[in-house]
C-alpha atoms as a PDB file:
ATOM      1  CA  UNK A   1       0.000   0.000   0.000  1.00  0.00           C
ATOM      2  CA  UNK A   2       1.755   3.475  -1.110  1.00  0.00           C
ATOM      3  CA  UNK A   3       1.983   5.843   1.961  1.00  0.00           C
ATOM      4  CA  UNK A   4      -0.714   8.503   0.186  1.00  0.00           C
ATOM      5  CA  UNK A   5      -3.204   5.515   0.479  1.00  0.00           C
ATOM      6  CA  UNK A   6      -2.253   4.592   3.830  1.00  0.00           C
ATOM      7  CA  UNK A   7      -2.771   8.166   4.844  1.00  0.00           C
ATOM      8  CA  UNK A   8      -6.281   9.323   3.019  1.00  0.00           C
ATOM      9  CA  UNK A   9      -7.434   5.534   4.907  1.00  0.00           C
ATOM     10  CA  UNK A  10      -6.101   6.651   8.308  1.00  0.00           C
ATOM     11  CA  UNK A  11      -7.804   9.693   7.915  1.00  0.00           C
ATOM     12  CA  UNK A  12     -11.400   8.998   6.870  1.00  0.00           C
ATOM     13  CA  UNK A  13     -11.176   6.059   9.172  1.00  0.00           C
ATOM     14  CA  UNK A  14     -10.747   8.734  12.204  1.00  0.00           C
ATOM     15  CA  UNK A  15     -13.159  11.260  10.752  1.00  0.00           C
ATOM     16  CA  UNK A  16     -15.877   8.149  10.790  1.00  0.00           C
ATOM     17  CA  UNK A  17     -14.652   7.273  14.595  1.00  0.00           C
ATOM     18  CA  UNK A  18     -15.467  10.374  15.459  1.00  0.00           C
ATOM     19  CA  UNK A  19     -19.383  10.917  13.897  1.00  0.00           C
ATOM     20  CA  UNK A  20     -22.060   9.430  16.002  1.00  0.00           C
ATOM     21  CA  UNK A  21     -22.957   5.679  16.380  1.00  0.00           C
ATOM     22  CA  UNK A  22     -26.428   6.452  14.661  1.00  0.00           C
ATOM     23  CA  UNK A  23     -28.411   9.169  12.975  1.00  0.00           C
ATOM     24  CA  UNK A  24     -30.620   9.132  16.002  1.00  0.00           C
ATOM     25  CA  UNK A  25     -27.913  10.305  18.985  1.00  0.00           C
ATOM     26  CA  UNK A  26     -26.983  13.499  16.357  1.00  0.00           C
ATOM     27  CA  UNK A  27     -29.149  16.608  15.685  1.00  0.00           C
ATOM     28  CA  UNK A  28     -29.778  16.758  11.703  1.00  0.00           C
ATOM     29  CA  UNK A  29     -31.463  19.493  10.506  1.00  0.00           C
ATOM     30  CA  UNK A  30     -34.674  18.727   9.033  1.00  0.00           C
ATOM     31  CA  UNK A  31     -35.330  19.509   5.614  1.00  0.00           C
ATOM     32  CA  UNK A  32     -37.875  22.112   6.330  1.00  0.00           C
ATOM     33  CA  UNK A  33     -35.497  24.072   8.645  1.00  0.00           C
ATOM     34  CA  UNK A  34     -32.965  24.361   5.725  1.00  0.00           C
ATOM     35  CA  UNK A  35     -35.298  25.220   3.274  1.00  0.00           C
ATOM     36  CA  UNK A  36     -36.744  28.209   5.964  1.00  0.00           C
ATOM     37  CA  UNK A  37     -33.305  29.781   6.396  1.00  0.00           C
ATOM     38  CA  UNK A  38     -33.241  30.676   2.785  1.00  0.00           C
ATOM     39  CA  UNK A  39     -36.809  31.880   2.565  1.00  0.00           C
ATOM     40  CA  UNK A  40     -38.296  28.952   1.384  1.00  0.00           C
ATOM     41  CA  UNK A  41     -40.773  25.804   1.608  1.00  0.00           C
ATOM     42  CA  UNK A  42     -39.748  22.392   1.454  1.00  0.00           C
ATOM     43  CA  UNK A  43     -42.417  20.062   0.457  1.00  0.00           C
ATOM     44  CA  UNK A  44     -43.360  17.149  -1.389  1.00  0.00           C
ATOM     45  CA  UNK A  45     -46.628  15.986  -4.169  1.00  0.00           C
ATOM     46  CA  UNK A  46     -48.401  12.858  -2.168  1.00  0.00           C
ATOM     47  CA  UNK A  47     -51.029  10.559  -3.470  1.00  0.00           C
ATOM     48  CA  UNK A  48     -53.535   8.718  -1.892  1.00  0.00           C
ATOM     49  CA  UNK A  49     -51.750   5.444  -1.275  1.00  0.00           C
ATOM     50  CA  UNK A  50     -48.961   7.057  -0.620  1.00  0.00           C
ATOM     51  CA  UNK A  51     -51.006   9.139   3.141  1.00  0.00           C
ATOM     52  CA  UNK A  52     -51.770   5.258   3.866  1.00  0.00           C
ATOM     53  CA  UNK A  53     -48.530   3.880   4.135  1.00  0.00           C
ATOM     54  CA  UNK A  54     -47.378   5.039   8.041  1.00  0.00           C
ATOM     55  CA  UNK A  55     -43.622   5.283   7.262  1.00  0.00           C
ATOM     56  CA  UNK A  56     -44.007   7.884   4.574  1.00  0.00           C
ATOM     57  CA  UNK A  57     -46.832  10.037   6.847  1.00  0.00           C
ATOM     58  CA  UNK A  58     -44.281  10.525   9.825  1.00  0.00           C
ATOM     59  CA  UNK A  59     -41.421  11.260   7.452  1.00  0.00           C
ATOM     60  CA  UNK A  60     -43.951  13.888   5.657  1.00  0.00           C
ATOM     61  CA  UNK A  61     -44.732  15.391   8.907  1.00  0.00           C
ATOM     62  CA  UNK A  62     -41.757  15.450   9.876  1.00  0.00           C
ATOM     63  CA  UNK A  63     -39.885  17.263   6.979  1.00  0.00           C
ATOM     64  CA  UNK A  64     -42.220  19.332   4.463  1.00  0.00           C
ATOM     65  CA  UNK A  65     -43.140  22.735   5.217  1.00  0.00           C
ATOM     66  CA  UNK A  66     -45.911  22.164   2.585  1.00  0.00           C
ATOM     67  CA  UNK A  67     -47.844  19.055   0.854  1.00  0.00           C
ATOM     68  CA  UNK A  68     -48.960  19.356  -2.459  1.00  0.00           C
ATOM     69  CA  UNK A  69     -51.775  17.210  -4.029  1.00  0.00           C
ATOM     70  CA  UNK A  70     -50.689  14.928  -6.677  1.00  0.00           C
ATOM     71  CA  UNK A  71     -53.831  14.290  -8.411  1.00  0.00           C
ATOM     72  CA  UNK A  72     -56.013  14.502  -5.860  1.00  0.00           C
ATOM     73  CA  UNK A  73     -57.576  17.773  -7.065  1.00  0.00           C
ATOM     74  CA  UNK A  74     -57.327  17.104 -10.789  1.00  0.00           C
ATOM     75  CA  UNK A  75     -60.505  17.326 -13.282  1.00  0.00           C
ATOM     76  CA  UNK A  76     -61.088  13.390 -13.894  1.00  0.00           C
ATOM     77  CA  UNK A  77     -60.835  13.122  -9.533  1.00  0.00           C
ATOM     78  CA  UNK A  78     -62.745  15.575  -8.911  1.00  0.00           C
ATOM     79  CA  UNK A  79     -65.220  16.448 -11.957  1.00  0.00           C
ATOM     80  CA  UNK A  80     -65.578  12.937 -13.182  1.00  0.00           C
ATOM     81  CA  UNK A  81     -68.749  13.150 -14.353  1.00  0.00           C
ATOM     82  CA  UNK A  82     -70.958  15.839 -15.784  1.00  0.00           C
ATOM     83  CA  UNK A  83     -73.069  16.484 -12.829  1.00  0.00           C
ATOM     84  CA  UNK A  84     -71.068  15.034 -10.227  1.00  0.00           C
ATOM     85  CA  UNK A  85     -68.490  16.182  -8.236  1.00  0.00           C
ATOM     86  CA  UNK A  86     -66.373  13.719  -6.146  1.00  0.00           C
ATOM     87  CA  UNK A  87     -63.976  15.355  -3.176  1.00  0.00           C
ATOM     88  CA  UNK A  88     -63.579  12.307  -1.178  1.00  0.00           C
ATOM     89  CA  UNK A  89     -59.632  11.956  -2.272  1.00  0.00           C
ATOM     90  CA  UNK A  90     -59.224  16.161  -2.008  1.00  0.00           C
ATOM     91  CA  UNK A  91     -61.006  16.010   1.229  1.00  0.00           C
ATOM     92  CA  UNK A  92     -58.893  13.550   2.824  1.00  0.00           C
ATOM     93  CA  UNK A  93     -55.710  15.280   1.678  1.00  0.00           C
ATOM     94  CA  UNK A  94     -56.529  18.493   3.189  1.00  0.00           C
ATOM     95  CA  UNK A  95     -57.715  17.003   6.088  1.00  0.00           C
ATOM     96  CA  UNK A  96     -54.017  15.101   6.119  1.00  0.00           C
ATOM     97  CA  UNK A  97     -52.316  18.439   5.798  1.00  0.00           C
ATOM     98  CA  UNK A  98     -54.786  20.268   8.527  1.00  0.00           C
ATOM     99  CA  UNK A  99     -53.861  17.458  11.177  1.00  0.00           C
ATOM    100  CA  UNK A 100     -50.513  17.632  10.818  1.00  0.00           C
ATOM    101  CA  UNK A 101     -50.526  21.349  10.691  1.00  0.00           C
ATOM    102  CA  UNK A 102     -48.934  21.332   6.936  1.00  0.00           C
ATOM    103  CA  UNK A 103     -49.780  23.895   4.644  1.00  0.00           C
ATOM    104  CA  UNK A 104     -51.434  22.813   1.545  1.00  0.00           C
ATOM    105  CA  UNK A 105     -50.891  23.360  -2.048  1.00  0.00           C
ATOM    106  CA  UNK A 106     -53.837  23.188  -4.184  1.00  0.00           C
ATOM    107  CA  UNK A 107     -52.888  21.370  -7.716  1.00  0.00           C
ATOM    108  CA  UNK A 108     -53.935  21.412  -9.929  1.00  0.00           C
ATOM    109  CA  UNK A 109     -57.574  22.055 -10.855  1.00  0.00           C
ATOM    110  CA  UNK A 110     -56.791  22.555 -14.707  1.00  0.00           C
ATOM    111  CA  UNK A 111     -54.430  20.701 -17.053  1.00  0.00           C
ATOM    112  CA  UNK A 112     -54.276  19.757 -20.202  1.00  0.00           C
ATOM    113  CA  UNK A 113     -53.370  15.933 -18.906  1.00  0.00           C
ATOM    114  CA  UNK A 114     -56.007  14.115 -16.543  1.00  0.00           C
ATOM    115  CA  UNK A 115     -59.197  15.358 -17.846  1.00  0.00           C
ATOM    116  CA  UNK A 116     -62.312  13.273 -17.184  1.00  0.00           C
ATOM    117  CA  UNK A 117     -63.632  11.331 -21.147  1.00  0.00           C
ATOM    118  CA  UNK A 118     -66.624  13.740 -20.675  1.00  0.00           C
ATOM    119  CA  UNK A 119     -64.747  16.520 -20.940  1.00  0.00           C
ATOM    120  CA  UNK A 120     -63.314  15.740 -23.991  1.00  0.00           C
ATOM    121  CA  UNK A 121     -66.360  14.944 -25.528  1.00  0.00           C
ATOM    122  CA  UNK A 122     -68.272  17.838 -24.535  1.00  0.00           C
ATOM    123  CA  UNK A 123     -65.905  20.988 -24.656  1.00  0.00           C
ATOM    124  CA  UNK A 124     -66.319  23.795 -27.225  1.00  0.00           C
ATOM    125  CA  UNK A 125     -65.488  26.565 -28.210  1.00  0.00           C
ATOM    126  CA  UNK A 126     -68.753  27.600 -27.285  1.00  0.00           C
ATOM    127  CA  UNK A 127     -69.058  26.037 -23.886  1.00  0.00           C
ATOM    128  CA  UNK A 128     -65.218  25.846 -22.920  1.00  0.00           C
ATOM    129  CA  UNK A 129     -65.309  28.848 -20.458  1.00  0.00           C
ATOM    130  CA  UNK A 130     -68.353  28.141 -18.893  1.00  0.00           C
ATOM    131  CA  UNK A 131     -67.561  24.355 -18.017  1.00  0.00           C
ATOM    132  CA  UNK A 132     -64.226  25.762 -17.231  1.00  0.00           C
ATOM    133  CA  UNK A 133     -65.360  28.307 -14.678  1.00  0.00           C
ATOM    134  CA  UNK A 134     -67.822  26.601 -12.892  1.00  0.00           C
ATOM    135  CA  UNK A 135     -65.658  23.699 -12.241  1.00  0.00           C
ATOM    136  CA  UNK A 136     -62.908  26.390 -10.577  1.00  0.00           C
ATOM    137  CA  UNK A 137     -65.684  28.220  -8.832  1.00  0.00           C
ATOM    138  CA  UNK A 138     -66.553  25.264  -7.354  1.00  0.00           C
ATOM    139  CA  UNK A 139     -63.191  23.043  -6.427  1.00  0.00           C
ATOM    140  CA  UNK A 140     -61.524  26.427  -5.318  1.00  0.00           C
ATOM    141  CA  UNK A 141     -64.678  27.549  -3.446  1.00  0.00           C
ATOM    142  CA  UNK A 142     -64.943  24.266  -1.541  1.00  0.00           C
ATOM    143  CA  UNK A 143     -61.543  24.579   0.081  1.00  0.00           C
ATOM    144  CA  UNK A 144     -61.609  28.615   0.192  1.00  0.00           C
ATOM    145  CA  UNK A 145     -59.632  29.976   3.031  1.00  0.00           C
ATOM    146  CA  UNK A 146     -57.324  26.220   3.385  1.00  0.00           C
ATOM    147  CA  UNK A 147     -55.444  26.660   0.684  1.00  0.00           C
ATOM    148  CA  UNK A 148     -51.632  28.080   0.972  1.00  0.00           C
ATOM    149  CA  UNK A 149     -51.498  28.722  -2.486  1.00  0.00           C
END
């Protein structure tokens, strides 16, 4: 073994000696904290499934400073039918968010991706703005006042 090798071994061999057993008997920052001392939110898009599974909850409590909906509040989940609205999988992600006191980012209620097959069918030209604002007027309105942004 050349001494150079010998050396750079030594060394990180000390430096690891010298860190904590485990991750647990250190203070680490948590994401959130480093994203707030430069002004900013750390977050992360969740699905359904995903708020099931415990492991990924306390982690997501733990670290975001804001959840975003994945498709939660997207046309075909929440629009996907002509005359019915369904906010079962919205509801329970801002009710997720409210109990563990994480902002929430509405998303998103309009894309070009994710529409419901009876939107396709029935948008106009003629119609377009209408279908489009009632649907916003209503998603937005439902959760008025618990969105972040």
């Amino acid at each position: 073994m050349q001494r150079r090798c010998f050396v750079q071994n030594s060394l990180g061999a000390l430096a690891a000696a010298a860190l904590p057993v485990s991750l647990e008997a250190a203070e680490v920052a948590r994401l959130r904290e480093i994203a707030a001392t430069r002004g900013l939110l750390f977050g992360a898009a969740v699905s359904d499934p995903q708020l099931k599974r415990p492991e990924l909850v306390a982690l997501l409590a733990e670290q975001c400073s804001i959840l975003v909906a994945e498709n939660q509040m997207k046309w075909r989940a929440t629009h996907p039918e002509p005359n019915r609205y369904d906010f079962a999988a919205a509801d329970s992600f801002m009710d997720f968010a409210a109990s563990h006191h994480v902002p929430a980012r509405g998303h998103n209620l309009c894309w070009h991706e994710h529409n419901p097959a009876w939107l396709e069918a029935t948008a106009t030209a003629e119609n377009a703005v209408s279908l489009l604002r009632s649907h916003i007027q209503t998603v937005a309105g439902r959760y008025k006042g618990r969105i972040h942004s």
